[in-house]
C-alpha atoms as a PDB file:
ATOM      1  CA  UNK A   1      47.270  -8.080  20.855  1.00  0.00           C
ATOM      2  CA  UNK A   2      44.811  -5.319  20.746  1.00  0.00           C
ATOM      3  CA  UNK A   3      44.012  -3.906  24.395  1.00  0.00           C
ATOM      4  CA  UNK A   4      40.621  -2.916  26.117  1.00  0.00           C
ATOM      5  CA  UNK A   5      41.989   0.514  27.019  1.00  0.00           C
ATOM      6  CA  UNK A   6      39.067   3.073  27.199  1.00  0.00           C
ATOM      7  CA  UNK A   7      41.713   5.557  26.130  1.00  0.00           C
ATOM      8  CA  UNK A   8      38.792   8.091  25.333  1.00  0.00           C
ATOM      9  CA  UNK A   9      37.874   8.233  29.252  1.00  0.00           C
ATOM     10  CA  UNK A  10      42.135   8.129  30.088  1.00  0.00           C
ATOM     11  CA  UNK A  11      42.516  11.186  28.056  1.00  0.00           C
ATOM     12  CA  UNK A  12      39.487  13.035  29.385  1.00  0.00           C
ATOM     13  CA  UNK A  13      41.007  12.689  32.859  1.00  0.00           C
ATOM     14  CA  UNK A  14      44.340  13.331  31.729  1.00  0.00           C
ATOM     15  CA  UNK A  15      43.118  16.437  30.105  1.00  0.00           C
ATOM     16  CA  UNK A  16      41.823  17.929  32.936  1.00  0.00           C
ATOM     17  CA  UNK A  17      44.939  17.859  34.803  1.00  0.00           C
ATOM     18  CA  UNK A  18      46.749  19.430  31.770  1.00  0.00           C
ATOM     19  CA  UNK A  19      44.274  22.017  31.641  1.00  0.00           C
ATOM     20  CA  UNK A  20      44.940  23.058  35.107  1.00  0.00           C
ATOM     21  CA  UNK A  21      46.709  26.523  34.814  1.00  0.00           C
ATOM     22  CA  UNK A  22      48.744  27.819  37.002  1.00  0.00           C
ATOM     23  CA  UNK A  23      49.214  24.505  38.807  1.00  0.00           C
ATOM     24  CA  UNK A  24      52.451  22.051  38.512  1.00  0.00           C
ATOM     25  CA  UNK A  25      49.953  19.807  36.446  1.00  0.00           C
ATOM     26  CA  UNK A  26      49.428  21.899  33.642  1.00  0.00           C
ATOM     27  CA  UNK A  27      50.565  21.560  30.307  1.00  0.00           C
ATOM     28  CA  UNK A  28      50.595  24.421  27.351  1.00  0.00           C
ATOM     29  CA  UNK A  29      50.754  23.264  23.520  1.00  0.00           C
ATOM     30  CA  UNK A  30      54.532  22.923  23.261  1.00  0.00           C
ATOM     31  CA  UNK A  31      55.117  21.513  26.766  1.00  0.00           C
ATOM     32  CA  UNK A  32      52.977  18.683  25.491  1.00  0.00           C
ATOM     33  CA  UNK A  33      54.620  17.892  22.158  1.00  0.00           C
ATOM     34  CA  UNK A  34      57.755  18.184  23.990  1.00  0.00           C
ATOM     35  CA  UNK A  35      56.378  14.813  26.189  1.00  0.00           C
ATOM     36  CA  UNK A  36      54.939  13.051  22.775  1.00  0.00           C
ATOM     37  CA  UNK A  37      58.656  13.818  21.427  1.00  0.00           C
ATOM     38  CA  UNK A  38      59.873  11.656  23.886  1.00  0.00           C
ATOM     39  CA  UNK A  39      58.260   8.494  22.483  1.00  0.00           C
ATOM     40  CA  UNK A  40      57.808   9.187  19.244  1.00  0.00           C
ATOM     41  CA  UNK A  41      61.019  11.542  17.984  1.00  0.00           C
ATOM     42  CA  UNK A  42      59.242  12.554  14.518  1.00  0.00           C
ATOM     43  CA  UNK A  43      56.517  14.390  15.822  1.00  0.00           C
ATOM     44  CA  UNK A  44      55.908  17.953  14.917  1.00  0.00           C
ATOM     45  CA  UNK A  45      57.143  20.662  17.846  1.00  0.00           C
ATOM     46  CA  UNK A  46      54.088  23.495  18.105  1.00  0.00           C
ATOM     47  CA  UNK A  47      55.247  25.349  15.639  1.00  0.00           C
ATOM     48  CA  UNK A  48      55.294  23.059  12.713  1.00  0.00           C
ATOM     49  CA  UNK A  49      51.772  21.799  13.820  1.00  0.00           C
ATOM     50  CA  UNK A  50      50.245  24.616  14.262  1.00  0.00           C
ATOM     51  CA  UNK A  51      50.265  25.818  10.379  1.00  0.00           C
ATOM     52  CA  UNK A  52      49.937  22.559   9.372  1.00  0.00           C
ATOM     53  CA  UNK A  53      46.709  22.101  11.222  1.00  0.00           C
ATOM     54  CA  UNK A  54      45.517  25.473   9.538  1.00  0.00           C
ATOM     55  CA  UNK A  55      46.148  24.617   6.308  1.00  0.00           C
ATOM     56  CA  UNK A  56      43.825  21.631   6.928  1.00  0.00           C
ATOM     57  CA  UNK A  57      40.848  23.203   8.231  1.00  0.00           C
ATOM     58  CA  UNK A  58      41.276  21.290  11.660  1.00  0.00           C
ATOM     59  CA  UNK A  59      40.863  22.981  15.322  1.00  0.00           C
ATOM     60  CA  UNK A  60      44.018  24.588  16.685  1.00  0.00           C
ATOM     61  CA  UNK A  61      42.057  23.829  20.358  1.00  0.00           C
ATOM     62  CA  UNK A  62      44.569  22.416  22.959  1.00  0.00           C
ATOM     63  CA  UNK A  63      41.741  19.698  23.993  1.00  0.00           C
ATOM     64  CA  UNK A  64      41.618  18.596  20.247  1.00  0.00           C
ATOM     65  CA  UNK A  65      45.378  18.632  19.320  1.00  0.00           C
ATOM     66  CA  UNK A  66      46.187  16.772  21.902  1.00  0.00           C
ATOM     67  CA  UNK A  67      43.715  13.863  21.641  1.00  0.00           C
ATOM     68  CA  UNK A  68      44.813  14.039  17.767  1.00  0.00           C
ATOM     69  CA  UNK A  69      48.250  13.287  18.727  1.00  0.00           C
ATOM     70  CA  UNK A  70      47.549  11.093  21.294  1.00  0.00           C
ATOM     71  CA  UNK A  71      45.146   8.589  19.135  1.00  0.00           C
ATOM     72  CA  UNK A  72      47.683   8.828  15.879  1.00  0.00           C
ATOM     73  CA  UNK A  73      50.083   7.049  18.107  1.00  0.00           C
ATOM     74  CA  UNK A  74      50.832   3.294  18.095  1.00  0.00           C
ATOM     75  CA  UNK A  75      49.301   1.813  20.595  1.00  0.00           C
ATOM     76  CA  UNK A  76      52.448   0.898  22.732  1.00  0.00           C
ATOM     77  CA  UNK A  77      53.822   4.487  21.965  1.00  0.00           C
ATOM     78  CA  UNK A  78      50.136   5.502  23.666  1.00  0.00           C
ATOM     79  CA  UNK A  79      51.121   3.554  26.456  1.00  0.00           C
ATOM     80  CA  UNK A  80      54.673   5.067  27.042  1.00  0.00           C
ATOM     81  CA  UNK A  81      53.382   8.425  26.724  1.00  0.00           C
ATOM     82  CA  UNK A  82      50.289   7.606  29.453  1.00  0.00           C
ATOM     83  CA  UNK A  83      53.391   6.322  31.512  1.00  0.00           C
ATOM     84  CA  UNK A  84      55.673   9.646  31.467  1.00  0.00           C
ATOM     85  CA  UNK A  85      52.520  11.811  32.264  1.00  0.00           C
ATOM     86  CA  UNK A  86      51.733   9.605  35.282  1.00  0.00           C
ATOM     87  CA  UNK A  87      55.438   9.646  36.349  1.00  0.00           C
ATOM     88  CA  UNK A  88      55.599  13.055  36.135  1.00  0.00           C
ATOM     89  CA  UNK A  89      52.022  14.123  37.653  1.00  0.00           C
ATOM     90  CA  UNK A  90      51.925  12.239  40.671  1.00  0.00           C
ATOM     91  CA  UNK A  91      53.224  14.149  42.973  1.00  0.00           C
ATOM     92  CA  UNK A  92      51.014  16.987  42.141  1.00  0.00           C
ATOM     93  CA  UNK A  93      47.260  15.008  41.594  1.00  0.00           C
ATOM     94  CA  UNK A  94      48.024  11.337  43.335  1.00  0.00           C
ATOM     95  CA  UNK A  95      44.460  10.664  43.606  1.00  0.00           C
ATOM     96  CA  UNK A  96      43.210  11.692  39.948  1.00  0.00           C
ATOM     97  CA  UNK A  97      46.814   9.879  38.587  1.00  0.00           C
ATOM     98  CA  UNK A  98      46.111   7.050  40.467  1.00  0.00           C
ATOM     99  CA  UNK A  99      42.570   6.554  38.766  1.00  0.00           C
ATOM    100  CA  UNK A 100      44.222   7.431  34.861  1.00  0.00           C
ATOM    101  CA  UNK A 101      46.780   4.786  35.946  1.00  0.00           C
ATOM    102  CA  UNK A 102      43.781   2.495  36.862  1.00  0.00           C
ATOM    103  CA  UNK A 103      42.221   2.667  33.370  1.00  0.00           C
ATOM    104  CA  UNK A 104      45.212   2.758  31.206  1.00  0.00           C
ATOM    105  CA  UNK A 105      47.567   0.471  33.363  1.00  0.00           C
ATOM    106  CA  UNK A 106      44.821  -1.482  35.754  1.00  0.00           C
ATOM    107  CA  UNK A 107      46.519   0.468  38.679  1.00  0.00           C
ATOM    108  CA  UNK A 108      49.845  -1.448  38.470  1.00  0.00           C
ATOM    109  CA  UNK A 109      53.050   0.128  39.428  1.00  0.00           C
ATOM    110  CA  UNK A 110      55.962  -1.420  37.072  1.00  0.00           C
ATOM    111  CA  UNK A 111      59.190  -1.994  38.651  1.00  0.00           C
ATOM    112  CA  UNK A 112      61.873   0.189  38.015  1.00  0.00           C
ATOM    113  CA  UNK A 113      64.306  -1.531  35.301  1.00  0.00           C
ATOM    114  CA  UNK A 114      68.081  -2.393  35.836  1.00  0.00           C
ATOM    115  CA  UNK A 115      70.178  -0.155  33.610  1.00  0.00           C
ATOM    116  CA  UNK A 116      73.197  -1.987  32.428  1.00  0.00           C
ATOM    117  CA  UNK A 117      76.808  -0.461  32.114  1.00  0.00           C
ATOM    118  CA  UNK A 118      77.352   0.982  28.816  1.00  0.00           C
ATOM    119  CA  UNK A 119      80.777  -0.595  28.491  1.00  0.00           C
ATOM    120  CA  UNK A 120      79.713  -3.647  28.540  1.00  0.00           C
ATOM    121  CA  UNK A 121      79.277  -6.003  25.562  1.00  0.00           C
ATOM    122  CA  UNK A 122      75.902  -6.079  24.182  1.00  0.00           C
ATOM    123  CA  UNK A 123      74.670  -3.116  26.523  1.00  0.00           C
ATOM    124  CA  UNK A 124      72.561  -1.590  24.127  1.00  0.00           C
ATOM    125  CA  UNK A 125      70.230  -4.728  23.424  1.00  0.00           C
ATOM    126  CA  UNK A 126      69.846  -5.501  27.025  1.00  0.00           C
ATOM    127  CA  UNK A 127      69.190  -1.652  27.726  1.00  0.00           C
ATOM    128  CA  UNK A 128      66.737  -2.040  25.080  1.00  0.00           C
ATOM    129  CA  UNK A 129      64.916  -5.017  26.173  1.00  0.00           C
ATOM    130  CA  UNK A 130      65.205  -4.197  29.918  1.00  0.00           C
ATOM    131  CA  UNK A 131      63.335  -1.056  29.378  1.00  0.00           C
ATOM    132  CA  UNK A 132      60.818  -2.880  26.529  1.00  0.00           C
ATOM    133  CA  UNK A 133      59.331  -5.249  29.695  1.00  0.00           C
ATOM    134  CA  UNK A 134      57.451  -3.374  31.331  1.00  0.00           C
ATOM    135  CA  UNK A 135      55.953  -2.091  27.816  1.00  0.00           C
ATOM    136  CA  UNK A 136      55.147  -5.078  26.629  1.00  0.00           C
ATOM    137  CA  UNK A 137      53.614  -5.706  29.924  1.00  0.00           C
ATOM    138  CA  UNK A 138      51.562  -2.268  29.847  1.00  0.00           C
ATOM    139  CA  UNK A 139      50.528  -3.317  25.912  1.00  0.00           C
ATOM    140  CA  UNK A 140      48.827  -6.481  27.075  1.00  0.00           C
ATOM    141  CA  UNK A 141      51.695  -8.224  25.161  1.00  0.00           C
ATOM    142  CA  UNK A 142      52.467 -11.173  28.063  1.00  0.00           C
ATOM    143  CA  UNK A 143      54.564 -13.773  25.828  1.00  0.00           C
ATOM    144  CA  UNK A 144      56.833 -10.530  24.364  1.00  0.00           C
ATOM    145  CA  UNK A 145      57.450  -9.433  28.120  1.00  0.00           C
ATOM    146  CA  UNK A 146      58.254 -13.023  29.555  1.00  0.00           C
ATOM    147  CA  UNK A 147      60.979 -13.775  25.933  1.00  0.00           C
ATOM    148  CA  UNK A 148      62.288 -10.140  26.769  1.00  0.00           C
ATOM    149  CA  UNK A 149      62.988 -11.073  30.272  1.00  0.00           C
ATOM    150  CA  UNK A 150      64.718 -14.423  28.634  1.00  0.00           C
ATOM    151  CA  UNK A 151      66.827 -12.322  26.386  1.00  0.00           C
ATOM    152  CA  UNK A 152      67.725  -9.981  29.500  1.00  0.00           C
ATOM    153  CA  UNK A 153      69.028 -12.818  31.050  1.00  0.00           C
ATOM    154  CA  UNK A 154      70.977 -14.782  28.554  1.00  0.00           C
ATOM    155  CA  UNK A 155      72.531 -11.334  27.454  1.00  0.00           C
ATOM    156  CA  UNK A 156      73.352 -10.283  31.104  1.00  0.00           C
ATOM    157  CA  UNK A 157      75.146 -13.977  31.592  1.00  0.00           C
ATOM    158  CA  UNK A 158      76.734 -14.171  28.397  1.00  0.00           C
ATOM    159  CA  UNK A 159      78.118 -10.687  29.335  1.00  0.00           C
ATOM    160  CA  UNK A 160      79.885 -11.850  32.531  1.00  0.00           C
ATOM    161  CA  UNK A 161      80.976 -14.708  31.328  1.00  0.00           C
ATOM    162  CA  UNK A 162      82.821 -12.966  28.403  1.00  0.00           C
ATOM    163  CA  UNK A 163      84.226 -10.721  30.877  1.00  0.00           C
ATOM    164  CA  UNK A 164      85.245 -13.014  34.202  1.00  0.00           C
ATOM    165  CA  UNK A 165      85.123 -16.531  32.944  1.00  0.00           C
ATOM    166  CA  UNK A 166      86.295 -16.218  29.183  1.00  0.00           C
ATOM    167  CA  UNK A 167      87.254 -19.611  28.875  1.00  0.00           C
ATOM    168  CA  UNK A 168      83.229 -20.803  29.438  1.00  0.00           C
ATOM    169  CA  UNK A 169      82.470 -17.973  26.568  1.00  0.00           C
ATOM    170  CA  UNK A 170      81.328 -20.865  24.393  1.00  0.00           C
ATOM    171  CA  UNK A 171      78.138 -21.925  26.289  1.00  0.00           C
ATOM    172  CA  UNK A 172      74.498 -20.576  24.810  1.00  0.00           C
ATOM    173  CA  UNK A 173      72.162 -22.389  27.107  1.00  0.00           C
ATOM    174  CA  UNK A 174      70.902 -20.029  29.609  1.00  0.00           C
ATOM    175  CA  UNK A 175      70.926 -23.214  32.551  1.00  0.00           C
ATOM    176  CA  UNK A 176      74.350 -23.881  32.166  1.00  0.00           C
ATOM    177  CA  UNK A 177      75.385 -20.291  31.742  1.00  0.00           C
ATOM    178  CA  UNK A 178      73.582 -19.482  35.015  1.00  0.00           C
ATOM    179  CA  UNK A 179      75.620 -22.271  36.925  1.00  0.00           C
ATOM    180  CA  UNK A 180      78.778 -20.508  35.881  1.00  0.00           C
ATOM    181  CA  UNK A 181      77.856 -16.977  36.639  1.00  0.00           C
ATOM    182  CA  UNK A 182      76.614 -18.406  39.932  1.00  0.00           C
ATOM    183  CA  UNK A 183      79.467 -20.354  41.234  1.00  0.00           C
ATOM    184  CA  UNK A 184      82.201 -17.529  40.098  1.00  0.00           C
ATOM    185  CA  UNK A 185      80.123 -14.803  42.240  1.00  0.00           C
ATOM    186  CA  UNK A 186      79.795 -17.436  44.887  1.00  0.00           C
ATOM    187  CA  UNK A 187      83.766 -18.177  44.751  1.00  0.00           C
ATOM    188  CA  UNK A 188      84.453 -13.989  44.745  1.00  0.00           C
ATOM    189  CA  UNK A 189      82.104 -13.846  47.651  1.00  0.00           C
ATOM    190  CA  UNK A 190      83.522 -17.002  49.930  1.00  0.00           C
ATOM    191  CA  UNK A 191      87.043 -15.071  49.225  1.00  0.00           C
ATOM    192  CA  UNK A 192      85.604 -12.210  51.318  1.00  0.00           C
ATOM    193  CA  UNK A 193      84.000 -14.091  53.749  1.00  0.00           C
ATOM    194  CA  UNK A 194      80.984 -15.395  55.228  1.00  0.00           C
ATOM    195  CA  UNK A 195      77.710 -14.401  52.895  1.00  0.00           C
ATOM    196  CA  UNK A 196      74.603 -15.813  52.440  1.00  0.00           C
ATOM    197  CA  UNK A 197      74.584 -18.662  50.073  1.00  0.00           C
ATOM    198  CA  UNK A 198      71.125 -19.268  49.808  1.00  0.00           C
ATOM    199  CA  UNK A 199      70.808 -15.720  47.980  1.00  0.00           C
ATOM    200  CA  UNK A 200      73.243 -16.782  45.176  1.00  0.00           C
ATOM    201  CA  UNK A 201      72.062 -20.336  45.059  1.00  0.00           C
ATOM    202  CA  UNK A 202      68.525 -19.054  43.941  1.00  0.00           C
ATOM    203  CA  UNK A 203      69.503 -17.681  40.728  1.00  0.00           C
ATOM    204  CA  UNK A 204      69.426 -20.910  38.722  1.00  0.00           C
ATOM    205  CA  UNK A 205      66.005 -21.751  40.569  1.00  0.00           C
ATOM    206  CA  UNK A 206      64.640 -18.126  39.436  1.00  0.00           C
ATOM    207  CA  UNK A 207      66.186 -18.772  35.983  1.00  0.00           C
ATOM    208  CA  UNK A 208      64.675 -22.063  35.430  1.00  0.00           C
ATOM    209  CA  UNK A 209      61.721 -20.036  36.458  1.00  0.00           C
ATOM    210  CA  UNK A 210      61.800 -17.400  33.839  1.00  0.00           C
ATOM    211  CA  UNK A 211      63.130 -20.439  31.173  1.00  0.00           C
ATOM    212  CA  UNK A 212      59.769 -22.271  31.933  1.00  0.00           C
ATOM    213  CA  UNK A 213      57.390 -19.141  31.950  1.00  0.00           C
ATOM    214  CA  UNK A 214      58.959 -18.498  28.398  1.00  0.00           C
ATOM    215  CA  UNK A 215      58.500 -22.587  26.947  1.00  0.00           C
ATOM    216  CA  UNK A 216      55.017 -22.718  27.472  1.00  0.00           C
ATOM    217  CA  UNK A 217      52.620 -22.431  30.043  1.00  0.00           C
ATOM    218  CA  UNK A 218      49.419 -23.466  28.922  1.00  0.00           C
ATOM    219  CA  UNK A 219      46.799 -20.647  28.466  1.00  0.00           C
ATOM    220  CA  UNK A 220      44.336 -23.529  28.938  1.00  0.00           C
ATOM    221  CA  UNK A 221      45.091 -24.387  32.251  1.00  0.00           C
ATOM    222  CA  UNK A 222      45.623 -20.962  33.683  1.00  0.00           C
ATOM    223  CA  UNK A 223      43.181 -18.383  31.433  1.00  0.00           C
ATOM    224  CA  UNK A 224      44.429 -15.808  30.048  1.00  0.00           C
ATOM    225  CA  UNK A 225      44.988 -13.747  33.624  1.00  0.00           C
ATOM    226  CA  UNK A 226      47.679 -16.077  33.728  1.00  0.00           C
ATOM    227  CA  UNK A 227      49.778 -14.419  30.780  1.00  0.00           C
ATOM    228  CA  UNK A 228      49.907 -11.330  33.145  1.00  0.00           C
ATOM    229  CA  UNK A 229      51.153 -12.947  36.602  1.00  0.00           C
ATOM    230  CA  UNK A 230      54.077 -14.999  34.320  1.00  0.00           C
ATOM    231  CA  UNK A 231      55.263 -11.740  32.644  1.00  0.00           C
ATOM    232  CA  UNK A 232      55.349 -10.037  35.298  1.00  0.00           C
ATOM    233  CA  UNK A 233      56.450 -12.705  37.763  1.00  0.00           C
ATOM    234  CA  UNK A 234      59.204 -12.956  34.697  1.00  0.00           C
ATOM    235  CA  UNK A 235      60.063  -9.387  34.703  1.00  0.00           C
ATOM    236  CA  UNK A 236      60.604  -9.112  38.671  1.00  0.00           C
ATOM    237  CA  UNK A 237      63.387 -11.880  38.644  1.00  0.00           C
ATOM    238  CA  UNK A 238      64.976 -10.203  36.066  1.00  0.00           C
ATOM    239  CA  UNK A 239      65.338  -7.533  37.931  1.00  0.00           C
ATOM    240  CA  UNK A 240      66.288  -9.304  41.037  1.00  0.00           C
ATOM    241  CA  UNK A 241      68.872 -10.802  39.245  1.00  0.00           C
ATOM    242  CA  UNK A 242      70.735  -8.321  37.109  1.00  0.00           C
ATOM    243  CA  UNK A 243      70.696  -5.910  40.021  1.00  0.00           C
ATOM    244  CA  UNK A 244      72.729  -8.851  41.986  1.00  0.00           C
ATOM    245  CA  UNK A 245      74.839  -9.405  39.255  1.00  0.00           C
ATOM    246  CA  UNK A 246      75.486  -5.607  38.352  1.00  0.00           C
ATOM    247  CA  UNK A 247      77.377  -4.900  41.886  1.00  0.00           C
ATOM    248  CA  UNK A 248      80.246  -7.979  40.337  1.00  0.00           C
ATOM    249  CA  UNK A 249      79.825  -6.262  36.893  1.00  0.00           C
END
């Protein structure tokens, strides 16, 4: 899906915070390319874009450089880049961040994702599509956030399962897999003590949640505003839930 992002007025506000000097907020040539690095590996440090620029007659001006890079990105890369600037310049410029984040993000704060154990099987897929969610979600791209939170899930279960309740390694369906997650938690937790079971209890409710935000919602009912609250009603249960289940990891 192709967003309404007016990225021309983002990066004129951005720009002026980068062009700050002497200020936390500014940014020279290299410190830039150093950020766009981040997202996209393969671009050229300052001193392989320099020449390169030279040799084809185009300005070596900060203001133009950067708005080069910035618009030869792919749009989600765009996005991920707009994200680590506004992570990074807050502190410094809340207000002016706060109205970039307003046209690039619609002033949305994303919640932090749950980083899984590397030891654990499957880690880097669920890393991967943990951290893709809110993404998707910032690229307008509603049904890839809500399967992503699906996958999250069913990789997160499967995982325990394999590791604390081998002999149920079999199951697929993420219902069923839930159950058994749920009541071997609940059994660890009733050998400790008192808890409260209504906490545990709601992660097959939230599940079914997610399952049914991923089969099919009608757009026709809900508009397509609806897309938005699903993935990232979606994305905040996973959350919920992985950070519950990473403390019996």
């Amino acid at each position: 899906m192709t967003s309404s992002v007016n990225w021309i007025a983002a990066y004129n506000r951005l720009f002026i915070l980068l062009d700050r000097r002497d200020t936390p907020t500014y940014h020279s040539g290299p410190s830039f390319l150093r950020m766009v690095q981040q997202v996209d590996p393969g671009s050229p440090s300052y001193e392989q874009l320099m020449p390169l620029r030279q040799r084809q007659g185009k300005s070596t001006s900060r203001k133009s450089f950067y708005w080069d890079i910035i618009l030869e990105l792919p749009e989600q890369q765009r996005f991920q880049l707009f994200r680590l600037f506004i992570d990074e310049l807050q502190p410094h410029a809340k207000d002016e961040v706060d109205a970039i984040r307003a046209i690039v993000f619609g002033g949305g704060y994303a919640v932090p994702t749950t980083v899984v154990p590397v030891d654990l099987w499957n880690s880097e897929k669920l890393n991967n599509s943990l951290k893709c969610i809110d993404h998707a979600i910032d690229a307008h791209q509603y049904n890839r956030a809500t399967t992503l939170s699906y996958t999250c899930l069913e990789g997160l279960y499967k995982t325990y399962v394999r590791k604390h309740v081998p002999e149920q390694a079999g199951l697929t369906d993420l219902l069923p897999l839930c159950k058994v997650v749920k009541d071997d938690i609940c059994k660890k937790l009733q050998a400790q003590g008192p808890f409260p079971f209504e906490i545990v209890n709601a992660m097959p409710t939230l599940t079914n949640a997610i399952a049914n935000s991923r089969n099919g919602f009608s757009e026709s009912h809900f508009g397509d505003e609806s897309q938005r609250w699903l993935a990232i009603f979606a994305r905040d249960l996973t959350n919920s839930i992985g950070r519950l289940m990473l403390n019996f990891m």
